[in-house]
N, C-alpha and C. Protein backbone atom coordinates (compact mmCIF):
# COMPACT_ATOMS: atom_id res chain seq x y z
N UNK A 1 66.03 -78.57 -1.24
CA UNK A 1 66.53 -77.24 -1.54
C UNK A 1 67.60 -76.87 -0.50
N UNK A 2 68.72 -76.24 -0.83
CA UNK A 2 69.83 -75.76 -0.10
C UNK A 2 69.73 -74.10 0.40
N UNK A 3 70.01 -74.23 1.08
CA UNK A 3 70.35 -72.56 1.84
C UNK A 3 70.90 -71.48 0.10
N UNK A 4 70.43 -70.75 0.06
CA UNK A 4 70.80 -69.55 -0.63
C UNK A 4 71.55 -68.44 -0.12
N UNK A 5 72.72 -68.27 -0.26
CA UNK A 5 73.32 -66.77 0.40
C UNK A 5 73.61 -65.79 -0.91
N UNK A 6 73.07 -65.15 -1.11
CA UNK A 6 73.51 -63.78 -1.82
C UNK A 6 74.07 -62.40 -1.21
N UNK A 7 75.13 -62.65 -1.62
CA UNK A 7 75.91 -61.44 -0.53
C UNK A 7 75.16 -59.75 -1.03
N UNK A 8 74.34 -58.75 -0.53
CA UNK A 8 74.07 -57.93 -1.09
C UNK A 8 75.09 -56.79 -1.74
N UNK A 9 75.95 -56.63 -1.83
CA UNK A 9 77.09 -56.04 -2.67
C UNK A 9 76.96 -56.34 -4.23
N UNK A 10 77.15 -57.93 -4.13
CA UNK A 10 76.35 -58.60 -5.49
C UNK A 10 75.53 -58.40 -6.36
N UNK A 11 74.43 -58.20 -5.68
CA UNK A 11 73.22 -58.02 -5.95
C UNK A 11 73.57 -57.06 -6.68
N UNK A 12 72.96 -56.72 -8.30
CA UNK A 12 73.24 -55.40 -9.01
C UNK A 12 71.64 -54.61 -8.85
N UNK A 13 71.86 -53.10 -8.85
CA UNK A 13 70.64 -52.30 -8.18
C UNK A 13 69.87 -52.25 -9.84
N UNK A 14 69.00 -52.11 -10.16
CA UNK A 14 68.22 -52.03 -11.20
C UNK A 14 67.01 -51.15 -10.85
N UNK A 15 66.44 -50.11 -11.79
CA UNK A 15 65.77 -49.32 -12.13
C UNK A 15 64.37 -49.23 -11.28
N UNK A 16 63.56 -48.56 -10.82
CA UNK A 16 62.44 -49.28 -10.23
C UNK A 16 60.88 -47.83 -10.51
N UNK A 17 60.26 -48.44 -10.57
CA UNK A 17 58.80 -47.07 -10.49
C UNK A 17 59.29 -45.87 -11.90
N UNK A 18 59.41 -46.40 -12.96
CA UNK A 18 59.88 -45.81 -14.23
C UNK A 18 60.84 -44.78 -13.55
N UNK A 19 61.97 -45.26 -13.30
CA UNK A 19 63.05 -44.54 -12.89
C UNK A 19 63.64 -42.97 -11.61
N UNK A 20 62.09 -43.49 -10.82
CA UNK A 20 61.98 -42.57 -10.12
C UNK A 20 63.27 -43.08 -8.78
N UNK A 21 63.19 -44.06 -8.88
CA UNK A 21 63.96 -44.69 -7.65
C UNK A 21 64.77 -46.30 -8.31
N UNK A 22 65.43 -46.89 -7.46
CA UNK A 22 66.11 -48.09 -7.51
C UNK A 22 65.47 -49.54 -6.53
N UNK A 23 65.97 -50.24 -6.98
CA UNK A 23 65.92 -51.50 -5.94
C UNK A 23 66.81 -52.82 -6.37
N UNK A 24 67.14 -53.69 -5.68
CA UNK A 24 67.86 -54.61 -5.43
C UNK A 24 66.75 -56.13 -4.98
N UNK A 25 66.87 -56.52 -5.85
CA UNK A 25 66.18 -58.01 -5.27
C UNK A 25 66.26 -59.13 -4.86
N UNK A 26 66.31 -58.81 -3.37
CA UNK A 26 67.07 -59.94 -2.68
C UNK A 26 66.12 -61.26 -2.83
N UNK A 27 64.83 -61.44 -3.30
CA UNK A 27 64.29 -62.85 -3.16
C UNK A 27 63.22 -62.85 -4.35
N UNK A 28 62.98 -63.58 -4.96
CA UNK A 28 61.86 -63.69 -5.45
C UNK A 28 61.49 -65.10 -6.26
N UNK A 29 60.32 -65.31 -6.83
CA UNK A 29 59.89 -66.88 -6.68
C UNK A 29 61.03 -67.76 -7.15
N UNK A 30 62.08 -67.25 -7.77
CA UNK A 30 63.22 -68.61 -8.12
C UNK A 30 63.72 -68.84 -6.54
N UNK A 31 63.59 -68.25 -5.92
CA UNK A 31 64.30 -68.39 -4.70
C UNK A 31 63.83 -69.63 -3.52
N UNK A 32 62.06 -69.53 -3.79
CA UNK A 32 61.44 -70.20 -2.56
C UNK A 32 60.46 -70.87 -3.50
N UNK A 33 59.92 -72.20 -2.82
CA UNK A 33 58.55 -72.99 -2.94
C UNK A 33 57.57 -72.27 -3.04
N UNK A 34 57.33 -71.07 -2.03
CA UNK A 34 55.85 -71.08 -1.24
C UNK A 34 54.83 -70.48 -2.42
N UNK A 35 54.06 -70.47 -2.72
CA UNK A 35 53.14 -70.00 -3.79
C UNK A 35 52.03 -68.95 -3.19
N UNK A 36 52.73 -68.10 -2.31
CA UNK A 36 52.39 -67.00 -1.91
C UNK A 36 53.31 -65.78 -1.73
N UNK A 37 54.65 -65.89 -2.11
CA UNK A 37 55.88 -65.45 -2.28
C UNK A 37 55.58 -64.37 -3.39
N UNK A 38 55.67 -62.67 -3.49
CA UNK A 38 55.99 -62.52 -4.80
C UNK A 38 57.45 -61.75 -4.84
N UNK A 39 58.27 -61.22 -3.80
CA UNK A 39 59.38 -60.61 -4.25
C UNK A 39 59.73 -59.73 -2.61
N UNK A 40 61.40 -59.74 -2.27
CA UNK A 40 61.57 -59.18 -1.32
C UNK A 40 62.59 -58.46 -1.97
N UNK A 41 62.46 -56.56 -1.82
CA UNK A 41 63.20 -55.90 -2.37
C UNK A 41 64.03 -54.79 -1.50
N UNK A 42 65.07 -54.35 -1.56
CA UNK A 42 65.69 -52.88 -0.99
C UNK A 42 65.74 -52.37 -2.02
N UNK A 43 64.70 -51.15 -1.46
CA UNK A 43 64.28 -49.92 -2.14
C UNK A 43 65.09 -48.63 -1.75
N UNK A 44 65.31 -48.01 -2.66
CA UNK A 44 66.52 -46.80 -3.25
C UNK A 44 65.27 -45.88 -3.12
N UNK A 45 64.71 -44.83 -2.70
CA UNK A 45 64.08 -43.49 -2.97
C UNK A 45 65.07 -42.44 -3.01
N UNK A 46 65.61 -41.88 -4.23
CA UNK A 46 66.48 -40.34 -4.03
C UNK A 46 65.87 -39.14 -3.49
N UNK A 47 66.23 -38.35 -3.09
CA UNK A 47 65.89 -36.91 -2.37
C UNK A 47 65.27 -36.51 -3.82
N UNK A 48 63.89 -36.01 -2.79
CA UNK A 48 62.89 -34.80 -3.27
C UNK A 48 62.09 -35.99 -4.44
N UNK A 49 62.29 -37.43 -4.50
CA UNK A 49 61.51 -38.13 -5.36
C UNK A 49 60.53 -38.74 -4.94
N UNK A 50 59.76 -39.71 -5.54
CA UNK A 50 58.59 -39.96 -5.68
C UNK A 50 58.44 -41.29 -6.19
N UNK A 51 57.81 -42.50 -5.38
CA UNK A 51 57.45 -43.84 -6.19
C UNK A 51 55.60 -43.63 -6.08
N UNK A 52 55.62 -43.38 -7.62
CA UNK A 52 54.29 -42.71 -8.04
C UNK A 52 53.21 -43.52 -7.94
N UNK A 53 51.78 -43.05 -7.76
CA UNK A 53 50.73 -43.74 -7.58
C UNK A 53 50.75 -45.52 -8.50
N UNK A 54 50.22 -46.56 -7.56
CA UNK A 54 50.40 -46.91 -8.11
C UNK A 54 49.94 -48.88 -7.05
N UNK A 55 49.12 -49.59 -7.56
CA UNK A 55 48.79 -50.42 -6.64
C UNK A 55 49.68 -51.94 -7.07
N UNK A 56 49.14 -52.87 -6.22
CA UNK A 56 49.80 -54.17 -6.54
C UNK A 56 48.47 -55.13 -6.44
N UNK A 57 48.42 -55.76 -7.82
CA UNK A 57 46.94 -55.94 -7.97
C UNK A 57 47.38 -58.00 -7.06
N UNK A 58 45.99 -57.90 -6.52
CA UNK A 58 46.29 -59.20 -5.65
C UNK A 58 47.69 -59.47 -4.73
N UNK A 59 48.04 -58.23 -4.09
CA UNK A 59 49.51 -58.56 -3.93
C UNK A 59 49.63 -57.52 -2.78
N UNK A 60 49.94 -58.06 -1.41
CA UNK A 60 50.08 -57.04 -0.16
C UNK A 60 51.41 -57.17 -0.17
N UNK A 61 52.04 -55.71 0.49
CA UNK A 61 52.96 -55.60 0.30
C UNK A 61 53.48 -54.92 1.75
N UNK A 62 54.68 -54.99 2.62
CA UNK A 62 55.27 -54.71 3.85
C UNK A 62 56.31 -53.55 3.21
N UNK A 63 56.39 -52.57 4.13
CA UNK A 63 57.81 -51.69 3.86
C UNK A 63 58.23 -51.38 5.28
N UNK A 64 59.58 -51.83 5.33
CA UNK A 64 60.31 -51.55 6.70
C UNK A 64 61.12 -50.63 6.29
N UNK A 65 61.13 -49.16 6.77
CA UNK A 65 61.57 -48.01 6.73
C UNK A 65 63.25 -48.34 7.47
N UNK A 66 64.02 -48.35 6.88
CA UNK A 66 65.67 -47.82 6.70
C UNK A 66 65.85 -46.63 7.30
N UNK A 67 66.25 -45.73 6.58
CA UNK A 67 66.42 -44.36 6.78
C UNK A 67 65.82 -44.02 5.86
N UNK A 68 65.42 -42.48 6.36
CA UNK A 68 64.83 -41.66 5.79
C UNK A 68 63.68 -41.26 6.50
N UNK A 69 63.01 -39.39 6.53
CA UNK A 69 61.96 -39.05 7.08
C UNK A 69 61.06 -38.86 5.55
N UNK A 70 59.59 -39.47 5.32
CA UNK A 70 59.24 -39.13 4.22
C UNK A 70 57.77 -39.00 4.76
N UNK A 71 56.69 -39.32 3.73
CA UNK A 71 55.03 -39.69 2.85
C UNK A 71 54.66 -40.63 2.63
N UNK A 72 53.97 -41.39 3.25
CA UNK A 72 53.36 -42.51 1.95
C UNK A 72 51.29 -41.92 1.69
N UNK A 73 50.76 -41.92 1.19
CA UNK A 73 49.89 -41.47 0.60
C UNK A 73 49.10 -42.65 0.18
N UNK A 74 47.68 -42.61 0.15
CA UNK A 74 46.72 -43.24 -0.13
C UNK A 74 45.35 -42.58 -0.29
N UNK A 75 44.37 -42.91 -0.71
CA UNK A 75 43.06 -42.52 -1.19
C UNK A 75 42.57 -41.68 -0.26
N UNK A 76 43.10 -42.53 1.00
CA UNK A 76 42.19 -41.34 2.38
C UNK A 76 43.64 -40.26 3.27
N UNK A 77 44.58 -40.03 2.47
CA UNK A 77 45.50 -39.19 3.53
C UNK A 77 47.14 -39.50 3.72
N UNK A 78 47.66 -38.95 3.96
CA UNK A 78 49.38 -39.15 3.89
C UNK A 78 49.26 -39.46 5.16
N UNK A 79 50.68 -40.16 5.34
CA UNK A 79 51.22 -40.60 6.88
C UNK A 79 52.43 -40.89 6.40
N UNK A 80 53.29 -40.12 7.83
CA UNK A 80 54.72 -40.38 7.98
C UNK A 80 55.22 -41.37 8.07
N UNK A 81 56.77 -41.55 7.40
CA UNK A 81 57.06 -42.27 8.19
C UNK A 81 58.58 -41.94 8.63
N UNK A 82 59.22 -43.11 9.01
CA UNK A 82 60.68 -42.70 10.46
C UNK A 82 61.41 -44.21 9.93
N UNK A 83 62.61 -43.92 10.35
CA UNK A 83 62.97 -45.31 10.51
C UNK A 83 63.00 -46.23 11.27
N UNK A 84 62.39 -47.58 10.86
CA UNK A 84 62.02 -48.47 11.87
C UNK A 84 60.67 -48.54 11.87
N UNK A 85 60.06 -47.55 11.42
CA UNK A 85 58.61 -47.22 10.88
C UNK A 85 58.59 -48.99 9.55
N UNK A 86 57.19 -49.58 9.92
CA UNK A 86 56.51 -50.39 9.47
C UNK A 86 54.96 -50.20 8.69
N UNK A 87 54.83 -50.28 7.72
CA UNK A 87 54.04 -50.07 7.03
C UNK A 87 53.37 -51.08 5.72
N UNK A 88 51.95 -51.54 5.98
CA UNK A 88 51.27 -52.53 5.42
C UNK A 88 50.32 -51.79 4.70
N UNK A 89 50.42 -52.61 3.01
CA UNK A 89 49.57 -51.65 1.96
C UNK A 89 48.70 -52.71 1.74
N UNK A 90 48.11 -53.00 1.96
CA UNK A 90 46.30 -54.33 1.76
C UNK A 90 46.53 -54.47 -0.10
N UNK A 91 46.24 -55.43 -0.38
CA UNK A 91 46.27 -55.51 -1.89
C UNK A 91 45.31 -54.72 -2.57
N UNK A 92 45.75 -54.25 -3.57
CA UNK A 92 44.57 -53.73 -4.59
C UNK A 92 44.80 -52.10 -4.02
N UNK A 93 45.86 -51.89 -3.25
CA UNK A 93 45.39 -50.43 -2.86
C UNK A 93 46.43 -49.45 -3.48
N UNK A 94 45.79 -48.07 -3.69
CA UNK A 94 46.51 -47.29 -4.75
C UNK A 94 47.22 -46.44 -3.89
N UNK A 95 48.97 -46.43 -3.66
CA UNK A 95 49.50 -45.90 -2.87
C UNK A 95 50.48 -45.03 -3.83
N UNK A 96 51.47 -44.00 -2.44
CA UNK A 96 52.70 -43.54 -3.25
C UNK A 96 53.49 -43.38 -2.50
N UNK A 97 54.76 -43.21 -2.44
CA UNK A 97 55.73 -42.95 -1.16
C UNK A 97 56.95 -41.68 -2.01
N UNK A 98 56.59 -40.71 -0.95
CA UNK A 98 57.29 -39.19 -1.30
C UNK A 98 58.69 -39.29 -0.61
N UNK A 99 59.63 -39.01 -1.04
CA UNK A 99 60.96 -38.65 0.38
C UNK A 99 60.97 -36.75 -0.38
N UNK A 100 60.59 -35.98 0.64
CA UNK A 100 60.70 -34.58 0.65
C UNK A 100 61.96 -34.00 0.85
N UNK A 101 62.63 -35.10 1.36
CA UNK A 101 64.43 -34.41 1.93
C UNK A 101 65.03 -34.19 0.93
N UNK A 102 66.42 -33.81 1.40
CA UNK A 102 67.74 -33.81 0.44
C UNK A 102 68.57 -35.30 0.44
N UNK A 103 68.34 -36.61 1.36
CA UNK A 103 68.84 -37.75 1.41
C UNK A 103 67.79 -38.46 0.65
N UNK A 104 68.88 -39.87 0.22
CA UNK A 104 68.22 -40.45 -0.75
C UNK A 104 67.38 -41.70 0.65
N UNK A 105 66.40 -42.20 0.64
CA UNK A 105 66.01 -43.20 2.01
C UNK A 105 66.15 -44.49 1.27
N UNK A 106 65.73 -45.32 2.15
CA UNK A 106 65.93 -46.32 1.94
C UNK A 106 64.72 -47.57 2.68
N UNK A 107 64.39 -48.81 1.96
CA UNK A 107 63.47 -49.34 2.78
C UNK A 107 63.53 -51.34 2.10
N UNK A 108 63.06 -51.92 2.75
CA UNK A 108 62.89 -52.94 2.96
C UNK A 108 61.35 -53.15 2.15
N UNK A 109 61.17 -53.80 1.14
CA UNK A 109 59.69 -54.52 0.66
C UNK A 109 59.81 -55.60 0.67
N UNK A 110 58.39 -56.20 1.15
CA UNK A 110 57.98 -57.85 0.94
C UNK A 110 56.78 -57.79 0.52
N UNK A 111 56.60 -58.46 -0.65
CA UNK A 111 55.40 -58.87 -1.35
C UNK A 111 54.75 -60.39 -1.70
N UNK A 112 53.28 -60.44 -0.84
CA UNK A 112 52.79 -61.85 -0.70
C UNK A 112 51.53 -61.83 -1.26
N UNK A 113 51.35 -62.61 -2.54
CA UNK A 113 50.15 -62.86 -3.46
C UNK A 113 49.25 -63.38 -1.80
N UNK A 114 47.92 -62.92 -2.36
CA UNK A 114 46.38 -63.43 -1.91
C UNK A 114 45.55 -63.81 -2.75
């Protein structure tokens, strides 16, 4: 297998969380071997929206906070986050991520089957 470069400009943004937000998919299993791989995305949240309840069944997932001050929400309680803010959702768990502002944020996902 050869090096992959996808310039992100390229990358066309497509629809994401029934149109609450966007994302761009910089990796996913055409990309790599590993059979724990499921998708590395930049995530679009617009001001005052919402990526609605909602879990990843067998599937943990990383979000590296960009910009933006927002919510993420779970069964037991909200927690902030900041940018540069890191945040791990355990598989199977029913989350949501709020941006309350007037800016649209932005974030980094990686998703790895268990």
């Amino acid at each position: 297998m050869k090096i992959i470069k996808r310039p992100a400009n390229s990358i066309e943004k497509e629809e994401a969380h029934g149109g609450s937000g966007a994302r761009k998919v910089y990796a996913s299993p055409e990309h790599l071997k590993s059979m724990h791989f499921e998708m590395m995305t930049h995530g679009f949240l617009p001001a005052g929206r919402t990526f609605d309840w909602h879990d990843h069944t067998n599937i943990e997932e990383i979000m590296v906070v960009l910009s933006g001050e927002g919510e993420v929400h779970d069964d037991d309680g909200a927690y902030s986050y900041e940018p540069g803010d890191v945040i791990v959702f355990p598989a199977n768990t029913k989350h949501k991520i709020h941006n309350p502002s007037d800016k649209e944020h932005e974030m980094i996902f990686v998703r790895v089957k268990v």
